[in-house]
C-alpha atoms as a PDB file:
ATOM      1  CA  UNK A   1     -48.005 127.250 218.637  1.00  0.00           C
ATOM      2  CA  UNK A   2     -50.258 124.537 217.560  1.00  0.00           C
ATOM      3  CA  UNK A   3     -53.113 127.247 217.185  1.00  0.00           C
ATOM      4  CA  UNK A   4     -51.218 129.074 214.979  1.00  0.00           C
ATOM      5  CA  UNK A   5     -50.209 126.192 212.295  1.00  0.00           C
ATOM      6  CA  UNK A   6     -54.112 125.196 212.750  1.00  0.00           C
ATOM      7  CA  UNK A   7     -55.036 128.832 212.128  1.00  0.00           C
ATOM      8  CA  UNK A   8     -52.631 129.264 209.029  1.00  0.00           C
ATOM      9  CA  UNK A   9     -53.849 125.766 207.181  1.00  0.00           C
ATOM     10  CA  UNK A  10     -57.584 126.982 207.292  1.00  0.00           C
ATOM     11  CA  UNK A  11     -56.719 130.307 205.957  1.00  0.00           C
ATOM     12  CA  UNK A  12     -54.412 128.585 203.319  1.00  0.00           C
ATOM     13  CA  UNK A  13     -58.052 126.640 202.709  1.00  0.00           C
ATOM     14  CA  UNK A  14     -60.159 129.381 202.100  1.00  0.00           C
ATOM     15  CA  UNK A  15     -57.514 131.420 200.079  1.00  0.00           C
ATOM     16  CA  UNK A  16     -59.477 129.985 196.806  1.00  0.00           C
ATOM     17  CA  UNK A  17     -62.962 130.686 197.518  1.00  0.00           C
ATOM     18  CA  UNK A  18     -62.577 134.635 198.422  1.00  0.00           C
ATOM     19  CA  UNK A  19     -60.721 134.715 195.042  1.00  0.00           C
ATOM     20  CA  UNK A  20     -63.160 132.942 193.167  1.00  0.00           C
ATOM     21  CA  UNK A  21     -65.927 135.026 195.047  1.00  0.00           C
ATOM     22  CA  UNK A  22     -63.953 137.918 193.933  1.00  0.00           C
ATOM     23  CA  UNK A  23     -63.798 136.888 190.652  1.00  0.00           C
ATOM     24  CA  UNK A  24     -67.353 136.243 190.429  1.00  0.00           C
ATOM     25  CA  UNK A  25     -68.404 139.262 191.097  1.00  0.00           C
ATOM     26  CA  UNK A  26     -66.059 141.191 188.981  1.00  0.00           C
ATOM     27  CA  UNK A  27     -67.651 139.507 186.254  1.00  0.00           C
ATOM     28  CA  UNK A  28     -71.240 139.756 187.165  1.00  0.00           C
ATOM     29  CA  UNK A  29     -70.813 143.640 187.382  1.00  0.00           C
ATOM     30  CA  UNK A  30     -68.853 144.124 184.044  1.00  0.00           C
ATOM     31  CA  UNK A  31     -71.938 141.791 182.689  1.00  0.00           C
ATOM     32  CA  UNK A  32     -74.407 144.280 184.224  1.00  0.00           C
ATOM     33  CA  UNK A  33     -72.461 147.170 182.915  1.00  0.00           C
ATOM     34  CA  UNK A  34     -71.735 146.686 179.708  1.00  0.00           C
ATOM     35  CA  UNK A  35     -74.117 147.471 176.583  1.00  0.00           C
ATOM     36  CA  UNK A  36     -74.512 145.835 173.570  1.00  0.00           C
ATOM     37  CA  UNK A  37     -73.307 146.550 170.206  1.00  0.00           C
ATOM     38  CA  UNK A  38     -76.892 147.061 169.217  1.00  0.00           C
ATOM     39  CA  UNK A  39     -77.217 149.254 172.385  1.00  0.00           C
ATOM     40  CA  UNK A  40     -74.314 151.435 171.287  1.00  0.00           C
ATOM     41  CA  UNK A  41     -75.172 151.490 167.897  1.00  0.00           C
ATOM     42  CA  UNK A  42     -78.326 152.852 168.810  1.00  0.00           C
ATOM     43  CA  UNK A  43     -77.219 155.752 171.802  1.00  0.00           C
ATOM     44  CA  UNK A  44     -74.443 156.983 168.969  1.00  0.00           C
ATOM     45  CA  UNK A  45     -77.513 157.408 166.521  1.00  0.00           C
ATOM     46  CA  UNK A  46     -79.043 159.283 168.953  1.00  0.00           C
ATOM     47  CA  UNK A  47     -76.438 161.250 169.666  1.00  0.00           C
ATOM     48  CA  UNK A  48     -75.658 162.010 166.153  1.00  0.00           C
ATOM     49  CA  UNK A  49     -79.647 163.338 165.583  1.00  0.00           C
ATOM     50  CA  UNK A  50     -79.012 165.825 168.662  1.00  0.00           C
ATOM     51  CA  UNK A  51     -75.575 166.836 168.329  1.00  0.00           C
ATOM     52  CA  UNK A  52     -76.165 170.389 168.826  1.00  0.00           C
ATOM     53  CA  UNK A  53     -77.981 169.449 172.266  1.00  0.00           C
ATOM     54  CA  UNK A  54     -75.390 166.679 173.274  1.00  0.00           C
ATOM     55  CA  UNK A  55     -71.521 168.177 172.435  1.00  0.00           C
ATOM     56  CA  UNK A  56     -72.463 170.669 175.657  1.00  0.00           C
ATOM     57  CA  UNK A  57     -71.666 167.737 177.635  1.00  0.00           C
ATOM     58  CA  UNK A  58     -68.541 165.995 175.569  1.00  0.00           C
ATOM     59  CA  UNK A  59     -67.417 169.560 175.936  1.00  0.00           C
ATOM     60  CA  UNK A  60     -67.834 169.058 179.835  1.00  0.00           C
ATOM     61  CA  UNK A  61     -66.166 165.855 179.822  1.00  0.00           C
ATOM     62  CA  UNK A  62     -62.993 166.605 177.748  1.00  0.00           C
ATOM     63  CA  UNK A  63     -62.700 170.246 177.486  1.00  0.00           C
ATOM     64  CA  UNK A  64     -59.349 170.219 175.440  1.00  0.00           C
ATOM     65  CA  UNK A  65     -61.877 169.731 172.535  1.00  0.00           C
ATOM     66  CA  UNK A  66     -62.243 172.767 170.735  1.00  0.00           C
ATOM     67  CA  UNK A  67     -65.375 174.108 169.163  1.00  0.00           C
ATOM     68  CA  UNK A  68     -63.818 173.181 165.829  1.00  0.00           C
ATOM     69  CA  UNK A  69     -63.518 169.238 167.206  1.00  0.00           C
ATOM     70  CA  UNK A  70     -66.804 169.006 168.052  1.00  0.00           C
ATOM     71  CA  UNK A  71     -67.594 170.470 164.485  1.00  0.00           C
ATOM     72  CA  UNK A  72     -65.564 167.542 162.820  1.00  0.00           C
ATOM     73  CA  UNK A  73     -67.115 165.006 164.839  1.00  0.00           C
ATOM     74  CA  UNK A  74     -70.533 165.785 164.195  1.00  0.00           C
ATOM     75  CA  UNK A  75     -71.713 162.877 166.513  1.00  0.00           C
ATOM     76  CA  UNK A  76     -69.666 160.365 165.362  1.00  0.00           C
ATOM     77  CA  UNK A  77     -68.009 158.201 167.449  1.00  0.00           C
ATOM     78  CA  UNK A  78     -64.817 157.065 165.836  1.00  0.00           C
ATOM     79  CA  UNK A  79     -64.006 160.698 165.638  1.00  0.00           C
ATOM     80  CA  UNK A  80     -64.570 161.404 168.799  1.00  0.00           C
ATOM     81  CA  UNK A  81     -62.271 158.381 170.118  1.00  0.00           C
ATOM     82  CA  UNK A  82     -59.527 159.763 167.604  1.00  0.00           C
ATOM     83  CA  UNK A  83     -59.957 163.358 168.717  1.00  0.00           C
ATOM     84  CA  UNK A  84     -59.449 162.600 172.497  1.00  0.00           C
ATOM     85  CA  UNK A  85     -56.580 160.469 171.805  1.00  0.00           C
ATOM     86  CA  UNK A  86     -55.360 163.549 169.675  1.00  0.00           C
ATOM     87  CA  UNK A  87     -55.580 166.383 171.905  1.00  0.00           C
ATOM     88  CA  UNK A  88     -54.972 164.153 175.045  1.00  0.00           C
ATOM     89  CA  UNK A  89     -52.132 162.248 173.803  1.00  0.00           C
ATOM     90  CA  UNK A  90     -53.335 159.246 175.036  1.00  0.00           C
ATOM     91  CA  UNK A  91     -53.547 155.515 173.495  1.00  0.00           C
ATOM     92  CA  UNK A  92     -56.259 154.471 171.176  1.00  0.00           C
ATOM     93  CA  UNK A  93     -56.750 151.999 173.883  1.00  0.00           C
ATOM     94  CA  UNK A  94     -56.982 154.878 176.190  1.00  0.00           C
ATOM     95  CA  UNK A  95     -58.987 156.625 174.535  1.00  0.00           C
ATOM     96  CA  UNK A  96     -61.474 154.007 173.919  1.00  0.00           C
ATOM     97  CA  UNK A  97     -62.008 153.497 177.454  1.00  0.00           C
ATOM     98  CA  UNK A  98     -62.727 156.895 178.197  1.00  0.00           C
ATOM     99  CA  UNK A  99     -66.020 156.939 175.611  1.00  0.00           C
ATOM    100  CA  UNK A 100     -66.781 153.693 177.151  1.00  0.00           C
ATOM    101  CA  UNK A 101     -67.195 155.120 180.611  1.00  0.00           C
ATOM    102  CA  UNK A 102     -68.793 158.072 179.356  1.00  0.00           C
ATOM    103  CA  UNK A 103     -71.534 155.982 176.854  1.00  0.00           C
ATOM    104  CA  UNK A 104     -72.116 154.420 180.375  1.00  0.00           C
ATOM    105  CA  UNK A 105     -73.213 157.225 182.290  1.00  0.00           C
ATOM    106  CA  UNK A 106     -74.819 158.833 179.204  1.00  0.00           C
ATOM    107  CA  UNK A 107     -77.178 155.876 178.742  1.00  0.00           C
ATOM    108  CA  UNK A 108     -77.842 156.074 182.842  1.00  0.00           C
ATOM    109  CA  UNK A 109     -79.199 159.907 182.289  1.00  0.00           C
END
C-alpha cells in the first residue's frame, strides 16, 4: 500500500513538467510553421503572376470550385477564402484555416 501512495505523489509531481514539455513544443512547432506576413504577402504575389499555372492545384484541393471561381479569384486571396467558405458552407474562420494549411504546403513545394 505504501508503494502505491509513494508511486501516486511522484506522478502527482511530474504532472507539470510533461505539460509544460507539451506545451513547449506545441509552440516551438507552430513557431517553425508559420510564415510571415511579408512571407505571405509575397507567395500570394506569386501566385497571382502564375494563376493560370497555379488554380490546377486550388482546383485539386477544393474541387467544389468551379472554373468560373477560379476566374473571379484571379489569384487573390481574400477571394479565395470567401469562395471556399461559399461553396463549402463553412466559417470564415474555417475557411481561413484551410488556405493556411494549404499556403503551408505550397511554400514547402
Amino acid at each position: 500500500m505504501r508503494s502505491i501512495v509513494i508511486f501516486a505523489a511522484a506522478s502527482l509531481a511530474l504532472l507539470p513538467l510533461v505539460a509544460n514539455a507539451q506545451s513547449g513544443t506545441s509552440t516551438q512547432t507552430k513557431a517553425t510553421t508559420s510564415m510571415s506576413s511579408t512571407d505571405v504577402d509575397t507567395m500570394w504575389a506569386k501566385i497571382k503572376g502564375s494563376w493560370t499555372q497555379t488554380k490546377g492545384a486550388v482546383k485539386e484541393q477544393w474541387g467544389k470550385l468551379t472554373d468560373d471561381d477560379l476566374m473571379q479569384i484571379q489569384g487573390r486571396r481574400e477571394e479565395l477564402v470567401g469562395k471556399i467558405q461559399t461553396r463549402y458552407a463553412i466559417s470564415h474562420e474555417q475557411a481561413e484555416a484551410q488556405v493556411s494549411g494549404w499556403e503551408q504546403k505550397y511554400h514547402s513545394m
